[in-house]
Protein backbone atom coordinates (compact mmCIF):
# COMPACT_ATOMS: atom_id res chain seq x y z
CA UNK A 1 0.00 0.00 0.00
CA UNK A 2 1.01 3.09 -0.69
CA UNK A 3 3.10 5.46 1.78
CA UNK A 4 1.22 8.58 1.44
CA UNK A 5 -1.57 9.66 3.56
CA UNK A 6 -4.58 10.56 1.63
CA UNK A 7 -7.44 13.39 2.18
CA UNK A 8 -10.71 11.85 2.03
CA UNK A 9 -14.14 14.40 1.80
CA UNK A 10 -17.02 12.64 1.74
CA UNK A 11 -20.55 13.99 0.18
CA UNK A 12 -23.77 12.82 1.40
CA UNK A 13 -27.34 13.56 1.12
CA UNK A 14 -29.87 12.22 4.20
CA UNK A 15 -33.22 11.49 3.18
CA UNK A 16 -31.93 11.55 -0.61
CA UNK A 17 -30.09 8.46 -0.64
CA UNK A 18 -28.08 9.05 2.54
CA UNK A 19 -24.68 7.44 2.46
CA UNK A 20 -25.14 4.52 0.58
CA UNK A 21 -23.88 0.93 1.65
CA UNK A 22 -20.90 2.25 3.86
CA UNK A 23 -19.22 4.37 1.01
CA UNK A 24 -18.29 6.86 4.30
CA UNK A 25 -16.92 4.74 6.96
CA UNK A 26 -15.36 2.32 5.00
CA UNK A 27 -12.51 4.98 4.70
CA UNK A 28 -11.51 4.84 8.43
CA UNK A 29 -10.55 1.34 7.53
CA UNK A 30 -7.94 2.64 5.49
CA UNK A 31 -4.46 3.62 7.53
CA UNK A 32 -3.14 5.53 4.77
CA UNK A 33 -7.08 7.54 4.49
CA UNK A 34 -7.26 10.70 6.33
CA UNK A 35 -11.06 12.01 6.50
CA UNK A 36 -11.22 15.55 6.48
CA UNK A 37 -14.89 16.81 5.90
CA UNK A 38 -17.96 16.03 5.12
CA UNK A 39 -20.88 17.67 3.17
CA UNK A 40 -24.65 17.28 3.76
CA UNK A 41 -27.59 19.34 2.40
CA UNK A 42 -29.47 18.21 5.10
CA UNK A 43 -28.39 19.77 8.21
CA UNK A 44 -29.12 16.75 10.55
CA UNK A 45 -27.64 14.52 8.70
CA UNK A 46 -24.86 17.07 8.14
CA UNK A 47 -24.44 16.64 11.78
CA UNK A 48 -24.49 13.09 12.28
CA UNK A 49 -22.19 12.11 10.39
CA UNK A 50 -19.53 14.68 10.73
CA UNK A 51 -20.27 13.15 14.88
CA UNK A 52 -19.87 9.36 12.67
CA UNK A 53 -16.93 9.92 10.92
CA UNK A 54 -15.29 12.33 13.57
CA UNK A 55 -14.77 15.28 11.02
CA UNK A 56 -14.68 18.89 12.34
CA UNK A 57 -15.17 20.56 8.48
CA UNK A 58 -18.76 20.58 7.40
CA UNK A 59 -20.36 21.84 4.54
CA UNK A 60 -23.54 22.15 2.98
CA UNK A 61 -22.20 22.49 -0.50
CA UNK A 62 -20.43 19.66 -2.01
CA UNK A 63 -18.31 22.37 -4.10
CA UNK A 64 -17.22 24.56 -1.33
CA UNK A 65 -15.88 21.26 0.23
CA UNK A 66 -13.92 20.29 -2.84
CA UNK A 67 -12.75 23.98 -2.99
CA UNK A 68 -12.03 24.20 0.39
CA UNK A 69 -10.86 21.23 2.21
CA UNK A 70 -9.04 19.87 -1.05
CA UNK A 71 -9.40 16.92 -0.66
CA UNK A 72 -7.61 14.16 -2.78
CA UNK A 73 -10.27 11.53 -2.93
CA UNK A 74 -13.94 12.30 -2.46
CA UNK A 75 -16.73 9.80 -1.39
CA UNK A 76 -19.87 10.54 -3.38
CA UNK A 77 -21.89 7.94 -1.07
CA UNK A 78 -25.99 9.01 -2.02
CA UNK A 79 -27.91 6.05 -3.31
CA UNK A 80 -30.21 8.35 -5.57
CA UNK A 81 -28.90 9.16 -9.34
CA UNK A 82 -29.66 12.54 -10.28
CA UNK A 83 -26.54 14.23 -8.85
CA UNK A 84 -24.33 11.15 -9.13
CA UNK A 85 -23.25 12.98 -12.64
CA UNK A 86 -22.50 16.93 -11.21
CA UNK A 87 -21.17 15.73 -8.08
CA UNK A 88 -18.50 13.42 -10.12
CA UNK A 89 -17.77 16.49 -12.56
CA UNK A 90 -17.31 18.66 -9.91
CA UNK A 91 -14.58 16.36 -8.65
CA UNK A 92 -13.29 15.19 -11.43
CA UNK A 93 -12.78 18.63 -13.08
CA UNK A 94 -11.05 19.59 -10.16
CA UNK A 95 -8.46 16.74 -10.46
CA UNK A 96 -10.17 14.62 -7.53
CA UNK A 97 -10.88 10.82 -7.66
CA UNK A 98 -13.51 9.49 -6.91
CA UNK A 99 -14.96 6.66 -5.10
CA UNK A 100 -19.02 6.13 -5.96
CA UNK A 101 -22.12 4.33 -5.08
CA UNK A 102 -24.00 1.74 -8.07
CA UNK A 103 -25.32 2.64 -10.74
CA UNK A 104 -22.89 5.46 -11.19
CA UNK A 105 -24.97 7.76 -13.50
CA UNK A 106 -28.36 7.54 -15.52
CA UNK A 107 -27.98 7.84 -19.16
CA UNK A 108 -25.07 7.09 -21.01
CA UNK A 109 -24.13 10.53 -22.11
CA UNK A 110 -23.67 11.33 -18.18
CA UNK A 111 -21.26 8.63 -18.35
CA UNK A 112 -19.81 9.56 -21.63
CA UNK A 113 -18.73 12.53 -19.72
CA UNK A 114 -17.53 10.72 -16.68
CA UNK A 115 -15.29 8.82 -18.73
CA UNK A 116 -14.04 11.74 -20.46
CA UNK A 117 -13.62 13.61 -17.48
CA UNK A 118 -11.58 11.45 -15.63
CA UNK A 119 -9.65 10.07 -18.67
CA UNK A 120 -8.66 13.83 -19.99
CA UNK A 121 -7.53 15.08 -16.17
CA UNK A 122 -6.37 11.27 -15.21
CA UNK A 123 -8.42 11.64 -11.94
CA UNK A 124 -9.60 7.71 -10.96
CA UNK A 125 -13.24 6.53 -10.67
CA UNK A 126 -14.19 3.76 -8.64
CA UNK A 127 -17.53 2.17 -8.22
CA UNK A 128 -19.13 0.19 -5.52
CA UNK A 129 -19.41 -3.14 -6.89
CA UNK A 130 -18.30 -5.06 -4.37
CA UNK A 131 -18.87 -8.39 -6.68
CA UNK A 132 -16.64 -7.37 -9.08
CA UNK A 133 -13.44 -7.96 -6.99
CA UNK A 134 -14.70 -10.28 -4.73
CA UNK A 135 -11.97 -13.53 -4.31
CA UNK A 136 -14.82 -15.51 -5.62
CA UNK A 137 -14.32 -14.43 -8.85
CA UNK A 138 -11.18 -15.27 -9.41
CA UNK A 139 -11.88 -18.65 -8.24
CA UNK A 140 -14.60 -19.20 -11.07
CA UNK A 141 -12.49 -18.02 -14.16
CA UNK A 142 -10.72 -20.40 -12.82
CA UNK A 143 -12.76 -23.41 -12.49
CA UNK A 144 -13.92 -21.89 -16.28
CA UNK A 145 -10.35 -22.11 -17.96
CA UNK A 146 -9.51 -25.16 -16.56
CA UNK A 147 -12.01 -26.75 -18.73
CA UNK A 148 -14.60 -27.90 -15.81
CA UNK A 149 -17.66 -25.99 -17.26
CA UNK A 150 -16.65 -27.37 -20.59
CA UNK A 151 -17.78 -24.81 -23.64
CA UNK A 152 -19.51 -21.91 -22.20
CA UNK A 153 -23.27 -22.21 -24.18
CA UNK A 154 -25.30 -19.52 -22.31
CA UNK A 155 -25.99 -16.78 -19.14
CA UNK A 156 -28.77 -16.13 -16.97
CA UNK A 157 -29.39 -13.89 -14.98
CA UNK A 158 -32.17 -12.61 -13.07
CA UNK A 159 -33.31 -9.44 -10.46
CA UNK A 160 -34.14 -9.80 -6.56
CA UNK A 161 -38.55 -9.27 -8.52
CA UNK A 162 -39.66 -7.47 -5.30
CA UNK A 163 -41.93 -4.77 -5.37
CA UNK A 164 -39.12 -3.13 -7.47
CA UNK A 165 -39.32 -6.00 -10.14
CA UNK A 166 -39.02 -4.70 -13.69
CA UNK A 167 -37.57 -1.72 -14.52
CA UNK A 168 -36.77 -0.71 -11.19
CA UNK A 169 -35.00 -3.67 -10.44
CA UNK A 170 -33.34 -4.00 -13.88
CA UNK A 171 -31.55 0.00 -12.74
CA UNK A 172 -31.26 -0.69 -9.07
CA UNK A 173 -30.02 -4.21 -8.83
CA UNK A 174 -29.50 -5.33 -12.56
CA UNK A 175 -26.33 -3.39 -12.79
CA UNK A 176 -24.62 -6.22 -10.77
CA UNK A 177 -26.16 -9.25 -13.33
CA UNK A 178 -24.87 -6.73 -16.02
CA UNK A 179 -21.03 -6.62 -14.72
CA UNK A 180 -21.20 -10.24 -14.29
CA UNK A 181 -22.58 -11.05 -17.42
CA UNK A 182 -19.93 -8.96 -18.69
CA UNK A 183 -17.00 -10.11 -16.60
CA UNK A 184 -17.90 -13.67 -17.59
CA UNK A 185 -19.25 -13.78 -21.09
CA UNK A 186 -17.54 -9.97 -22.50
CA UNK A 187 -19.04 -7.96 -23.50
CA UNK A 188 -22.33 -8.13 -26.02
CA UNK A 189 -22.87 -6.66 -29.03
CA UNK A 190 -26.90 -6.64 -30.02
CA UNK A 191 -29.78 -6.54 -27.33
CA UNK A 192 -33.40 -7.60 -27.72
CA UNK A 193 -35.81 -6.80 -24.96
CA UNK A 194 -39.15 -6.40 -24.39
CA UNK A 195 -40.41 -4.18 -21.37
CA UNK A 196 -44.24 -4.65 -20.57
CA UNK A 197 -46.35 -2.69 -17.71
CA UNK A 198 -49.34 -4.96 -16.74
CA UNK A 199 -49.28 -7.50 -19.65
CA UNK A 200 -48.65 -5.32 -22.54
CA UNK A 201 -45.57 -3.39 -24.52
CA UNK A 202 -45.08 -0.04 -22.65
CA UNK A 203 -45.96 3.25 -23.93
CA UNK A 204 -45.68 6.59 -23.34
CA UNK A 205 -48.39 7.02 -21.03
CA UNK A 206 -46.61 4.08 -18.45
CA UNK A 207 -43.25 6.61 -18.16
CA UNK A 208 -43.47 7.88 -14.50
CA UNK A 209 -40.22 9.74 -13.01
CA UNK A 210 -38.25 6.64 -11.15
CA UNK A 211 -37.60 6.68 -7.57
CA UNK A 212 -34.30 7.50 -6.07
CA UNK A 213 -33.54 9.80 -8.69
CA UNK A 214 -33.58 7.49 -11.63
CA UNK A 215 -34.92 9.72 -14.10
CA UNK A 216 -37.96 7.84 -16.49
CA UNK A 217 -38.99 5.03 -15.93
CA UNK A 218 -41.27 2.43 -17.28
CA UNK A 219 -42.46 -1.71 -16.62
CA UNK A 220 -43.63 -4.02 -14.13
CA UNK A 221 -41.65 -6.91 -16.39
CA UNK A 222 -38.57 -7.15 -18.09
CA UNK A 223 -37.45 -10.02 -20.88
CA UNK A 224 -33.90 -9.04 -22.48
CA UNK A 225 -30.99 -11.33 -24.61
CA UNK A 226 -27.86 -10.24 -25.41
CA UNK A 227 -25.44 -11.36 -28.21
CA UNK A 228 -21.58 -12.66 -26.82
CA UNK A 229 -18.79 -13.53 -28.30
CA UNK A 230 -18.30 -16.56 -29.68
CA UNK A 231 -22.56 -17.24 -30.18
CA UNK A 232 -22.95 -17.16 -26.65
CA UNK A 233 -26.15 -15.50 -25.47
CA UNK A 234 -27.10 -14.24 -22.07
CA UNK A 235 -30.45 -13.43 -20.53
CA UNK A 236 -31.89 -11.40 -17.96
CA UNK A 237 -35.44 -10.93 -16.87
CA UNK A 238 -37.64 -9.42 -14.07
CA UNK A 239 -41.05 -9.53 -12.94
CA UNK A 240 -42.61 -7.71 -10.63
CA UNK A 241 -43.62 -9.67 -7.06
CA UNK A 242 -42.20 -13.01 -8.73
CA UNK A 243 -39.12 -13.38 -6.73
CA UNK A 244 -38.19 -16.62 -5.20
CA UNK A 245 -37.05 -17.62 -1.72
CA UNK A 246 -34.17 -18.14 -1.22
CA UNK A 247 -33.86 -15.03 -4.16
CA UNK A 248 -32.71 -15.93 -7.66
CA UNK A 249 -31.20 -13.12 -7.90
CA UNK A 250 -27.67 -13.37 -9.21
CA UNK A 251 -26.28 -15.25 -12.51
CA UNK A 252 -25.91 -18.99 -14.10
CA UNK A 253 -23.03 -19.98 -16.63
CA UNK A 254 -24.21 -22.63 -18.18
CA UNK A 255 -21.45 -25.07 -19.95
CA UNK A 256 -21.19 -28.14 -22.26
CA UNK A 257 -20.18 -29.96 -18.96
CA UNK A 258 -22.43 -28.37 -16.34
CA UNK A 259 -23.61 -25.41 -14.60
CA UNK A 260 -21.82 -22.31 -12.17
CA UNK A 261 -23.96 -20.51 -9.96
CA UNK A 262 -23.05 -16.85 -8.14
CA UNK A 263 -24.91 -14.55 -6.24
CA UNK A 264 -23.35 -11.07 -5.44
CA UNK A 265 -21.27 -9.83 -2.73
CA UNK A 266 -17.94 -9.80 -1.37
CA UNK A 267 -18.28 -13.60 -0.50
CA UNK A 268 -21.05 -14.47 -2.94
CA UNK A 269 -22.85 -17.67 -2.81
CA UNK A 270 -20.83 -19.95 -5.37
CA UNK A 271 -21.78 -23.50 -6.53
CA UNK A 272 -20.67 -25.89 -9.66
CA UNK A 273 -23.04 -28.40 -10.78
CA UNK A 274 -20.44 -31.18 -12.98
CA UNK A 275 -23.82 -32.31 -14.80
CA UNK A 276 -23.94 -31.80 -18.75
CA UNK A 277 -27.67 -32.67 -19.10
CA UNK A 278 -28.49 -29.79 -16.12
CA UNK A 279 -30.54 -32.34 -14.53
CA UNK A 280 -29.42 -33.11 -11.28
CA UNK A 281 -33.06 -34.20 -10.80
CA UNK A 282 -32.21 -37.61 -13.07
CA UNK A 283 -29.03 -37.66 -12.82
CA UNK A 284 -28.94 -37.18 -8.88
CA UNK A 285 -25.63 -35.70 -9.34
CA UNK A 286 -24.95 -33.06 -6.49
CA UNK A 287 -23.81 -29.24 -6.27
CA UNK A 288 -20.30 -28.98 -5.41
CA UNK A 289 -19.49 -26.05 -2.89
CA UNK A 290 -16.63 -23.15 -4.90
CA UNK A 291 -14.80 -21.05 -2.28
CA UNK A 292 -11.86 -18.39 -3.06
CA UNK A 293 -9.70 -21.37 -2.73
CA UNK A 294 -11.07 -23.25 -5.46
CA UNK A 295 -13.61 -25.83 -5.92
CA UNK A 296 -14.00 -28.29 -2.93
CA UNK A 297 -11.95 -26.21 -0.96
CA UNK A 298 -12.90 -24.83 2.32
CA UNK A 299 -13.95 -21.29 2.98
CA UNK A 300 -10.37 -19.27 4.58
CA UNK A 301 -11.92 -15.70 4.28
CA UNK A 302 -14.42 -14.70 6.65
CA UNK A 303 -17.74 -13.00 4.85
CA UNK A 304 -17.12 -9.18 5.96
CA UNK A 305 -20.05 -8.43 3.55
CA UNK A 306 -20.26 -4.81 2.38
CA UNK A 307 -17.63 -3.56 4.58
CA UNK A 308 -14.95 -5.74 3.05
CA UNK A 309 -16.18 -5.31 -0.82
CA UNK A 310 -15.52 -1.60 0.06
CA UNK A 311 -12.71 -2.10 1.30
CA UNK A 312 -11.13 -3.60 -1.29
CA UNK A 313 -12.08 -1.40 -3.38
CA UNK A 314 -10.81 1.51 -1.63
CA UNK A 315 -7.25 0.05 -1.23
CA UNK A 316 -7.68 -0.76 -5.10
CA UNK A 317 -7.88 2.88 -5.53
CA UNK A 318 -5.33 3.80 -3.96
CA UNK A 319 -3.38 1.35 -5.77
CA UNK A 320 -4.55 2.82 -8.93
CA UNK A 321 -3.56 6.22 -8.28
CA UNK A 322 0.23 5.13 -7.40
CA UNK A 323 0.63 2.79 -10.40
CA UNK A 324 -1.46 5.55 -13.13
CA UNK A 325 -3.64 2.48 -14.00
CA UNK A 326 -7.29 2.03 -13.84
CA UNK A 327 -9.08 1.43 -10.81
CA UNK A 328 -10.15 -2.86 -11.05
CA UNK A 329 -14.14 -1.68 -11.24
CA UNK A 330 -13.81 1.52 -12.89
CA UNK A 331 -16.00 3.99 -14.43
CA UNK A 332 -15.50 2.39 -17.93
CA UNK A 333 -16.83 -0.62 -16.33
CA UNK A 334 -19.54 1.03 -14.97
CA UNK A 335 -20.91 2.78 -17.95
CA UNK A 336 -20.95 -0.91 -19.66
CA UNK A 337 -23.53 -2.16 -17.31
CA UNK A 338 -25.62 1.03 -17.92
CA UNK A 339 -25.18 0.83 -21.59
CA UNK A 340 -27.12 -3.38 -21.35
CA UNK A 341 -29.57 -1.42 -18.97
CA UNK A 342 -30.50 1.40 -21.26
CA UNK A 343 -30.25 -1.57 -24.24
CA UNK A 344 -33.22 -2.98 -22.84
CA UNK A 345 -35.28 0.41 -23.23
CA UNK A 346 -33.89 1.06 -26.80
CA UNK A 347 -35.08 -2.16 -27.98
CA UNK A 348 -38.60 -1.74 -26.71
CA UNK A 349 -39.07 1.12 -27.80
CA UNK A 350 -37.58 0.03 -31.02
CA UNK A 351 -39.46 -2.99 -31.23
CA UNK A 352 -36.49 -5.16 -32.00
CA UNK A 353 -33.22 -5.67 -31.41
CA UNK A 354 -30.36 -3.19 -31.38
CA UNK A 355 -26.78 -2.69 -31.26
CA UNK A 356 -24.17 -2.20 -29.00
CA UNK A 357 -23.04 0.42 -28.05
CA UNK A 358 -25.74 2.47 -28.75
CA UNK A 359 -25.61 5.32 -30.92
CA UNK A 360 -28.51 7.41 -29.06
CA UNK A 361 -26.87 7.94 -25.54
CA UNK A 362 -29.67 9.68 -24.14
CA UNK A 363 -32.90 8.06 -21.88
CA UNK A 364 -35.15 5.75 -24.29
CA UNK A 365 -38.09 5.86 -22.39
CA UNK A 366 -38.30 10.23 -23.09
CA UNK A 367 -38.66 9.18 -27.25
CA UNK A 368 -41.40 6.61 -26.64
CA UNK A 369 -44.41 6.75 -28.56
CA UNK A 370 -48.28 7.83 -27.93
């Protein structure tokens, strides 16, 4: 780890979106992380957490903290969306990295201009998904190029189909399915979706504004497949109220020589199935247990959940900065994940399928027809 003590500001925003899954505190986990103020436009919350994360320098304007306290790293923790794009600029114009809550932006030309940003004044972006580096995943591309899944034939992938299911889930929680869709299949190149609202194709008159900032937002049901490399083809869907328990949330790889199964999280659930037909129910043959040690290996890291994802992400950060490399889930990474989000819109509203990337980088849903 690096030698050099960093300034860390962190931005929040109680009652709109707060400070996300730990994106604050994780950073007095960090011995080389200094926190040295926090902004708030709420001034309760303002208080809290400067009292939280033991800060004397509060503000209730992002900007005057970046102007002010300088710092070299800000934490732009709110869950909502529709100031994950100015707070990054501001930062990111001013030479500060970033570390940032999921999904990092809502339409692709916000993250057009994220990516720009940081790439133009070489100032990092990191997002929170703690998936993407857990030890886990390591441990499957593994398993993968060692030939134990055999030829990789398809991906599927589904939403937590609460009372968000749809197109709420597909933003909120489909970003994850995305990056691991992505991470184990590359990335596609032609979506088709369909996006219905009680039983029929969507219209215009179904947009409603999104909550927690995501902007429009439309469908209580979500059917999408994406072209891969190599003919592979990956699907993700979401219904509203149709989720399963234990959740089915998460993604399958299925191979020419059985099935992988992961969930999300810094210790995500992990299990091989060495079954070709997929049919464990005739063939009796049993799940085998994959840990970050390999398959049939027993668990040596203790699940620290989000704390740990962020974690290791932060220290990746750092990392990045000192070696003038990208961080390991960065915000080119990021805008990927949007880009098979806002796919799935596009080709509704298109009415077939379309390709990737896009060439409209704006919100579907705001050309939809009568």
């Amino acid at each position: 780890m690096p030698a050099k003590k960093y300034r860390i500001g962190v931005i929040g925003s109680s009652g709109r979106g707060d400070y996300g899954h730990g994106i604050d505190v994780v950073w007095q986990r960090i011995p080389q992380a200094e926190i040295v103020a926090v902004a708030d436009d709420n001034p309760a919350g303002l208080a809290k957490a400067a009292e939280r994360l033991a800060v004397k320098k509060t503000y209730a304007d992002y900007r005057k903290l970046l102007d002010e306290a300088k710092p070299d790293i800000v934490a732009i923790c709110p869950r909502w969306l529709d100031r994950h794009h100015a707070m990054a600029m501001a930062a990111l114009e001013r030479g500060i990295h970033v570390f940032m809550e999921k999904p990092m932006c809502r339409t692709l030309a916000e993250a057009d201009d994220i990516v720009r940003t940081s790439e133009m004044t070489h100032a990092r972006v990191a997002i929170a998904h703690q998936t993407h580096v857990s030890p886990k995943i390591a441990a499957a591309k593994k398993l993968i190029a060692e030939g134990k899944l055999g030829q990789i034939l398809e991906l599927r992938g589904r939403g937590k189909e609460d009372a968000r299911g749809g197109g709420e889930d597909l933003w909120v929680l489909g970003s994850h399915v995305m990056d691991l869709i992505r991470i184990f299949g590359g990335g596609p190149t032609w979506c088709f979706a369909t996006v219905a609202n009680e039983g029929r194709p969507i219209r215009k008159r179904d947009v409603v504004e999104g909550r927690e900032g995501i902007g429009p937002l439309a469908g209580d049901h979500v059917q999408a497949m994406y072209g891969l490399p190599d003919g592979v083809t990956a699907y993700f869907g979401s219904r509203r109220k149709a989720g399963g328990s234990p959740s089915r949330f998460g993604l399958q790889i299925f191979g020419s020589a059985g099935i992988l199964e992961i969930g999300t999280g810094y210790l995500p659930y992990l299990k091989f199935l060495p079954d070709s037909s997929w049919s464990p129910g005739r063939t009796k043959i049993a799940w085998q247990d994959v840990s970050s040690a390999g398959l049939g290996q027993a668990e040596t890291l203790t699940d620290g959940g989000l704390v740990a994802g962020n974690t290791l992400i932060a220290r990746d950060l750092l990392a990045s900065i000192e070696e003038h490399r990208p961080p390991a889930m960065g915000a080119v990474e990021a805008r990927a994940a949007i880009e098979m989000i806002v796919a799935c819109f596009e080709s509704a509203r298109a009415g077939g399928p379309v390709s990737l990337p896009l060439a409209a980088r704006d919100n579907p849903l705001t050309r939809l027809a009568e």
